[in-house]
C-alpha atoms as a PDB file:
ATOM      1  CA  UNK A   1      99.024 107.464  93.449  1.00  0.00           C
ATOM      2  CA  UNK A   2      97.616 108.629  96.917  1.00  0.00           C
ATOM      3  CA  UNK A   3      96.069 107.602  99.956  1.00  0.00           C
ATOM      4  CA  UNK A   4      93.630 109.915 100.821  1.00  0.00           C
ATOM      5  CA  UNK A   5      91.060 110.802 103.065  1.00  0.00           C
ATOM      6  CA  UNK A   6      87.572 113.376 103.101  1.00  0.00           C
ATOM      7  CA  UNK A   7      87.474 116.478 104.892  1.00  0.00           C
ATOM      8  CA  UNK A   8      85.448 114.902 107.410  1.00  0.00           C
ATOM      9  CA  UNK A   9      82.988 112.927 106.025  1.00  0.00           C
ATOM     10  CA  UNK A  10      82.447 109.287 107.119  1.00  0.00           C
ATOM     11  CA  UNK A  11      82.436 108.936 110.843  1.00  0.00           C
ATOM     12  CA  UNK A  12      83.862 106.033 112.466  1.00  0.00           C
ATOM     13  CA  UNK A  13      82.954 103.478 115.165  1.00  0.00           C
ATOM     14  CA  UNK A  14      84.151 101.968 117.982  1.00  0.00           C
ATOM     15  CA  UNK A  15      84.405  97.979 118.227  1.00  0.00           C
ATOM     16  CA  UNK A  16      83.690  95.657 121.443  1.00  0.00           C
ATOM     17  CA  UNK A  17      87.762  95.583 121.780  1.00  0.00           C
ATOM     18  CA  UNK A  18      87.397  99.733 122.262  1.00  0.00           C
ATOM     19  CA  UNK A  19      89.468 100.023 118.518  1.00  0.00           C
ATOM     20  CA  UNK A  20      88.295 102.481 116.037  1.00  0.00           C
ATOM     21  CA  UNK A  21      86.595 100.944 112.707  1.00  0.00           C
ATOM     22  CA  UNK A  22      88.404 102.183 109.569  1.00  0.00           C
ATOM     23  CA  UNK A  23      86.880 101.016 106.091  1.00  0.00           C
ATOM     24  CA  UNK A  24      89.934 101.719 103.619  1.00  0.00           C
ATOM     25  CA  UNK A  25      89.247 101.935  99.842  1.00  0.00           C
ATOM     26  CA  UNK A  26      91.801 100.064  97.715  1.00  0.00           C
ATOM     27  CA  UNK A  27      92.028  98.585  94.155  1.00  0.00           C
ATOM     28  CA  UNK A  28      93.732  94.834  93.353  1.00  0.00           C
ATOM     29  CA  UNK A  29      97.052  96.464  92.675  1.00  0.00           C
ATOM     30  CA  UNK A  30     100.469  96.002  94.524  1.00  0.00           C
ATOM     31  CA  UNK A  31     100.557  99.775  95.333  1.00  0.00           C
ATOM     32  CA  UNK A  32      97.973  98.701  97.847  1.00  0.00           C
ATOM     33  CA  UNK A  33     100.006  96.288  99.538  1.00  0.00           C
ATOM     34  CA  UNK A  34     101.747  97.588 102.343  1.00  0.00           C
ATOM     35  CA  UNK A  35      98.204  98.366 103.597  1.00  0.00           C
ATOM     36  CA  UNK A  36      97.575  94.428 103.556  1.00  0.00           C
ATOM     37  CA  UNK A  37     100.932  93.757 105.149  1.00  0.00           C
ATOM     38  CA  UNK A  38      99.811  96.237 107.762  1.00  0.00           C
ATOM     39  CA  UNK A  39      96.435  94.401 108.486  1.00  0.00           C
ATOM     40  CA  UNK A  40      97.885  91.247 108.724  1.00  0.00           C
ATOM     41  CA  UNK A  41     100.844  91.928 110.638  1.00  0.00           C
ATOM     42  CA  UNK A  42      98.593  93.901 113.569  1.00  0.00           C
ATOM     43  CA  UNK A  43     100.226  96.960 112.703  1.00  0.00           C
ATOM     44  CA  UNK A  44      96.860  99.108 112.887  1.00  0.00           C
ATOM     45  CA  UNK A  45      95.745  96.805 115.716  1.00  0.00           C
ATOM     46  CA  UNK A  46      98.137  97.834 117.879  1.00  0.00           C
ATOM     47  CA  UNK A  47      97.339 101.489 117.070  1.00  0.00           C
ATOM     48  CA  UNK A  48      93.499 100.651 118.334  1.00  0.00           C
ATOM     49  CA  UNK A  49      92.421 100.889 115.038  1.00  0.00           C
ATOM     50  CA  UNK A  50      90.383  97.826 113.225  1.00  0.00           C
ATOM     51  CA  UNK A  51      91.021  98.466 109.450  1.00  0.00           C
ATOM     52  CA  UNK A  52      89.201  96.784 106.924  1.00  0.00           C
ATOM     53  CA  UNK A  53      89.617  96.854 103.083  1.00  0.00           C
ATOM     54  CA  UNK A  54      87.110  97.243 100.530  1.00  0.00           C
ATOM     55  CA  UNK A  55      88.157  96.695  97.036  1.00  0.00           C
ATOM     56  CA  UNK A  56      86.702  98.960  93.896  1.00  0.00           C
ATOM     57  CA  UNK A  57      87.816  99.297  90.201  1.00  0.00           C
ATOM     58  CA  UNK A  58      89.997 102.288  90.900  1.00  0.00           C
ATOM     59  CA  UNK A  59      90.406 105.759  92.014  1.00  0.00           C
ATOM     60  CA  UNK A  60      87.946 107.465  89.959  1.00  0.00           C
ATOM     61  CA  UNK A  61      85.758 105.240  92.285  1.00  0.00           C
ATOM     62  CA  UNK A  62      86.934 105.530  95.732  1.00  0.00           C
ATOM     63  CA  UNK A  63      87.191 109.575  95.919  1.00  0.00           C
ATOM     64  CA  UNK A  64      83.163 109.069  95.572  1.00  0.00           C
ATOM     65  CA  UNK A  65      83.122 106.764  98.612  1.00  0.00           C
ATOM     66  CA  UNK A  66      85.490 108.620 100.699  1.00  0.00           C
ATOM     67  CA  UNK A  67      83.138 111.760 100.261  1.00  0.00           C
ATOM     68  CA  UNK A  68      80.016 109.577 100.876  1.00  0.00           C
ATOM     69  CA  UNK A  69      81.489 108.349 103.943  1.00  0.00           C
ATOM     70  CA  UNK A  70      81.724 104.881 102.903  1.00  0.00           C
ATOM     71  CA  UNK A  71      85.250 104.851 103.040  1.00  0.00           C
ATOM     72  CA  UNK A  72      87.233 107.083 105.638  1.00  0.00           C
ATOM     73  CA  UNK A  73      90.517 106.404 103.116  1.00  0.00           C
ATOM     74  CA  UNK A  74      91.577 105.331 100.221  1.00  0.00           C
ATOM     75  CA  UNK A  75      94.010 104.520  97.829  1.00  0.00           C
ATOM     76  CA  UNK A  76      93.429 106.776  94.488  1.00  0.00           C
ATOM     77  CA  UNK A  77      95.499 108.451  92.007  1.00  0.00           C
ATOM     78  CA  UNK A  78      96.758 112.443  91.398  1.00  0.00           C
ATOM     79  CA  UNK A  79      94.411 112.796  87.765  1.00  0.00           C
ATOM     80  CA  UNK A  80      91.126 111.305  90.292  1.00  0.00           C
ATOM     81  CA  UNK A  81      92.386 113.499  93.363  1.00  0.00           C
ATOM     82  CA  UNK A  82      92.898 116.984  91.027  1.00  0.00           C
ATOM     83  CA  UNK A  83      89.736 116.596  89.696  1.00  0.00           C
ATOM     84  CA  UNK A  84      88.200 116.172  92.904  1.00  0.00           C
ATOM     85  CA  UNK A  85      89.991 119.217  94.109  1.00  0.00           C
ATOM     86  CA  UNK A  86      88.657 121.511  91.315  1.00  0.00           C
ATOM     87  CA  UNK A  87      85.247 120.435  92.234  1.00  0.00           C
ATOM     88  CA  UNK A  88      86.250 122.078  95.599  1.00  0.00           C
ATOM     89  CA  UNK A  89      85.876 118.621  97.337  1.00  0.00           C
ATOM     90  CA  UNK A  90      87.713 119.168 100.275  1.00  0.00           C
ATOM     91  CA  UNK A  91      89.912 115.745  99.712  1.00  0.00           C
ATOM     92  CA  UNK A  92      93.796 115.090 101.460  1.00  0.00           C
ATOM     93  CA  UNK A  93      96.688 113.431 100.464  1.00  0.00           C
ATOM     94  CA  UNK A  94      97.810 111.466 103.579  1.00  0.00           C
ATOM     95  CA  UNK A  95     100.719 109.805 101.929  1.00  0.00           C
ATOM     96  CA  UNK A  96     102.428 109.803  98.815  1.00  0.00           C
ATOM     97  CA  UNK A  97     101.971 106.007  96.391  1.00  0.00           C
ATOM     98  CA  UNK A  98     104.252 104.878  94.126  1.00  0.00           C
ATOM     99  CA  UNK A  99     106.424 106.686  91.337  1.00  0.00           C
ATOM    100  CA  UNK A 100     106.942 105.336  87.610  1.00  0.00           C
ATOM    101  CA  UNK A 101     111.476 104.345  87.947  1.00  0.00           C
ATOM    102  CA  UNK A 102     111.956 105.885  84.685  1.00  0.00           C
ATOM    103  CA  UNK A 103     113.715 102.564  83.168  1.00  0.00           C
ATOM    104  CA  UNK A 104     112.030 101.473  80.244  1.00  0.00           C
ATOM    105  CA  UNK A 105     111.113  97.665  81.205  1.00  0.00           C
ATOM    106  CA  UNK A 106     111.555  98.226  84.529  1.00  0.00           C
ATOM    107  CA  UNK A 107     108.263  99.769  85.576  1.00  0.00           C
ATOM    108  CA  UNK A 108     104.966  98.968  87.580  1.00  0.00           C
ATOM    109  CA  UNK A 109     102.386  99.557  84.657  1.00  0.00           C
ATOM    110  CA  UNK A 110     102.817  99.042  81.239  1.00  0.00           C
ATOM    111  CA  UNK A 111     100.899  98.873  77.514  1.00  0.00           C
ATOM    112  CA  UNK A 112     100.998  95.675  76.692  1.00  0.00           C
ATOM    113  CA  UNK A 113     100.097  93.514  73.360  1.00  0.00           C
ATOM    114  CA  UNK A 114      99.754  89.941  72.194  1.00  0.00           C
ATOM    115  CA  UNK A 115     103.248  88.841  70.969  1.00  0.00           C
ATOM    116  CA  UNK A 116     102.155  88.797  67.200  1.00  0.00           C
ATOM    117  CA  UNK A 117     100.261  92.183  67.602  1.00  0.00           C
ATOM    118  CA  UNK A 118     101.668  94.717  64.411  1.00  0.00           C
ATOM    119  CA  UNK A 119     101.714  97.320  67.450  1.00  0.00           C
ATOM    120  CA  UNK A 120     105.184  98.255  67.911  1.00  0.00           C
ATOM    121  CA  UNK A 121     105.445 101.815  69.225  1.00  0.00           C
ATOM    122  CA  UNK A 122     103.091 103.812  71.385  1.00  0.00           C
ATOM    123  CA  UNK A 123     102.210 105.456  68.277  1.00  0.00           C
ATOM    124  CA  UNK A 124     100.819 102.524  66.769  1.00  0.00           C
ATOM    125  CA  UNK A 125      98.028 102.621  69.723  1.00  0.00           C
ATOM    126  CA  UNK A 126      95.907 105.309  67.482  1.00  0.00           C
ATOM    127  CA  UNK A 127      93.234 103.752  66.126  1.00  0.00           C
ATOM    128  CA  UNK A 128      93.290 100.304  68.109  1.00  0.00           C
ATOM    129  CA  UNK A 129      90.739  99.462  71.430  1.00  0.00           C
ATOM    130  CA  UNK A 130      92.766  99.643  74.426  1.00  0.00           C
ATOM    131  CA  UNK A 131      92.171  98.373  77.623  1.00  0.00           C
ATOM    132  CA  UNK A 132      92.074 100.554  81.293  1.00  0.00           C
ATOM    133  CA  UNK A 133      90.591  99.950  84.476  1.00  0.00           C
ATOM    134  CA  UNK A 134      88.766 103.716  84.093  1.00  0.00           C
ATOM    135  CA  UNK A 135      87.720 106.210  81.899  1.00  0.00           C
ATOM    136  CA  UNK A 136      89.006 109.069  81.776  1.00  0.00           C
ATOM    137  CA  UNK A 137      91.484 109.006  84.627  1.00  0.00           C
ATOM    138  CA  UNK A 138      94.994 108.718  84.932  1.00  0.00           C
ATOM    139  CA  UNK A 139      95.873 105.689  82.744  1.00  0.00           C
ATOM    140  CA  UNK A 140      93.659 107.164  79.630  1.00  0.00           C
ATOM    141  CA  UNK A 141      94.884 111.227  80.512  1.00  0.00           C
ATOM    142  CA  UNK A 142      98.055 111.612  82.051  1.00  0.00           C
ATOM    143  CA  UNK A 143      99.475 107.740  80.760  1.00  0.00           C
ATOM    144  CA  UNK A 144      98.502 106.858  77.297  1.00  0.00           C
ATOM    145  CA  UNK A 145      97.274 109.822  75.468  1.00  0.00           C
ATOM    146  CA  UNK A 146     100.406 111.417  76.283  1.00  0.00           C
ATOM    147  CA  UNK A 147     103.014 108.925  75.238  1.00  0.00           C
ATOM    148  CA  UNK A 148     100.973 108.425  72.211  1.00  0.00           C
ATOM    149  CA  UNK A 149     101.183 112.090  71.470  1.00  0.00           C
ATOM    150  CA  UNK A 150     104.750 112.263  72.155  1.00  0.00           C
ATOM    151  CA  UNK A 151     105.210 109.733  69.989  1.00  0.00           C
ATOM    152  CA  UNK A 152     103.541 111.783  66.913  1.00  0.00           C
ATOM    153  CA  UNK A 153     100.374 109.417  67.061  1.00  0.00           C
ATOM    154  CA  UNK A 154      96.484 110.774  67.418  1.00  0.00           C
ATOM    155  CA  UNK A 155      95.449 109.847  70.794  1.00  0.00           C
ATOM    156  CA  UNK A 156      92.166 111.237  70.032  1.00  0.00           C
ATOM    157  CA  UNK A 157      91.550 107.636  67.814  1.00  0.00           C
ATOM    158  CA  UNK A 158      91.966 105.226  70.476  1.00  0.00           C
ATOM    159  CA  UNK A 159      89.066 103.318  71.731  1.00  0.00           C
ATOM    160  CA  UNK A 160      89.584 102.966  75.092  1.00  0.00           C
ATOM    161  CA  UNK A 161      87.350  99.712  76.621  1.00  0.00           C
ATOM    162  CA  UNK A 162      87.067 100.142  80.714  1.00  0.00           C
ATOM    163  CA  UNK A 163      87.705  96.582  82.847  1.00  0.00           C
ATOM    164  CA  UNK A 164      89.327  95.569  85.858  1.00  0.00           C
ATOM    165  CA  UNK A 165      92.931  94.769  85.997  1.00  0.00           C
ATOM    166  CA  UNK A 166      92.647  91.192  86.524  1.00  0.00           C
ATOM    167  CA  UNK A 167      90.730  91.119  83.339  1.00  0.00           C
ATOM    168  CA  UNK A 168      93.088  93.544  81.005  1.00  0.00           C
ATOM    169  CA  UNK A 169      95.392  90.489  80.102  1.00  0.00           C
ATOM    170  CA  UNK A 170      93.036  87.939  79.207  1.00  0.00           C
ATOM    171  CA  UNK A 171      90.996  90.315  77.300  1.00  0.00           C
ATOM    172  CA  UNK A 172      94.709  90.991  75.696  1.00  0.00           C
ATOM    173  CA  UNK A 173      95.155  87.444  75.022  1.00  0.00           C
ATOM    174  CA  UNK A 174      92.051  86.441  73.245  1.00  0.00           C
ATOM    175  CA  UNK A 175      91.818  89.819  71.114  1.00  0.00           C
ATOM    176  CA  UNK A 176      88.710  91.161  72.396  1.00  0.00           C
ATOM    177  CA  UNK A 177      90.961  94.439  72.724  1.00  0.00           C
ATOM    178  CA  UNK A 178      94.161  95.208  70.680  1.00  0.00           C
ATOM    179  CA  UNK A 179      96.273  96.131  73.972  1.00  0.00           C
ATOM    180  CA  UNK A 180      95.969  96.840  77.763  1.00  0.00           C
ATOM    181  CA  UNK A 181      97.719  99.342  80.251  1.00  0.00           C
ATOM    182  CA  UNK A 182      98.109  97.151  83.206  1.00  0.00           C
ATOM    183  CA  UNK A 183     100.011  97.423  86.435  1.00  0.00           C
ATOM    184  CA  UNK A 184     101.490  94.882  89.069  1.00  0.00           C
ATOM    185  CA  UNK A 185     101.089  92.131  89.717  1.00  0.00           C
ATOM    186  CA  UNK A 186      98.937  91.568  86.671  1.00  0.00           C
ATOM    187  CA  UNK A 187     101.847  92.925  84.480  1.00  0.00           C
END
């Protein structure tokens, strides 16, 4: 995951106070929150810079509005910025996101199922509806379809069902999809 910003798109204003206006594309994720902790703790403030947050469902949605000049940043991720890139938008990465820790368990985003669910393995996902916040971005791409392959399943039979991450675990719960890759804090 990235922050990133256009090559020059939106233009900014000033405020009464004589701070620059910054509208920052984010999603509802805990990646995002240092940005928060920034805003609240007058960290941009005392830069001269009045920062304000706009949520969206994820980065396959803010690249758009950084290049419209809705957003001057935002928070996306490497499958939504390399795709941007080979489009020959002229989109930077500002500052590195967060990294998976390798530990099985001990990770930001998971898969996850009901308790009772007969899915077991990444494998197992093949053929079940499965639950992302995009389409065809970096939790269907780079995330699932690959640990699904690895795993000797057909990644190529998953329906994959797009909602927000608030929304992944209830629509978990109550079976209206047979998993959900979610990330923190709804994990």
């Amino acid at each position: 995951m990235a922050l990133a910003c256009g090559g020059g798109g939106g233009s900014s204003a000033t405020n009464a106070a004589g701070d620059t206006a910054i509208k920052v594309g984010v999603i509802s994720i805990v990646d995002v929150a240092p940005i928060y902790l920034g805003v609240s703790k007058g960290f941009f403030k005392e830069q001269h810079l009045d920062v304000s947050l706009e949520t969206a469902q994820g980065g396959a949605a803010i690249v758009p509005g950084v290049m419209s000049g809705q957003f001057q940043f935002g928070f996306s991720n490497t499958i939504s910025l390399l795709l941007a890139q080979s489009q020959g938008l002229p989109v930077k990465v500002v500052s590195s996101g967060n990294a998976s820790t390798g530990e099985l368990g001990k990770d930001f985003g998971a898969v996850v199922v009901k308790a009772d669910s007969p899915i077991r393995t990444t494998a197992d996902l093949a053929g079940k509806k499965v639950a992302v916040n995009t389409l065809k971005n970096i939790n269907t791409t780079a995330t699932i379809n690959e640990v699904v392959r690895q795993a000797g399943g057909d990644p190529s039979k998953i329906q994959y069902v797009e909602l927000a991450f608030p929304d992944i675990a209830a629509a978990v719960a109550k079976g209206d999809v047979d998993a959900g890759q979610v990330v923190e804090p709804f994990l």
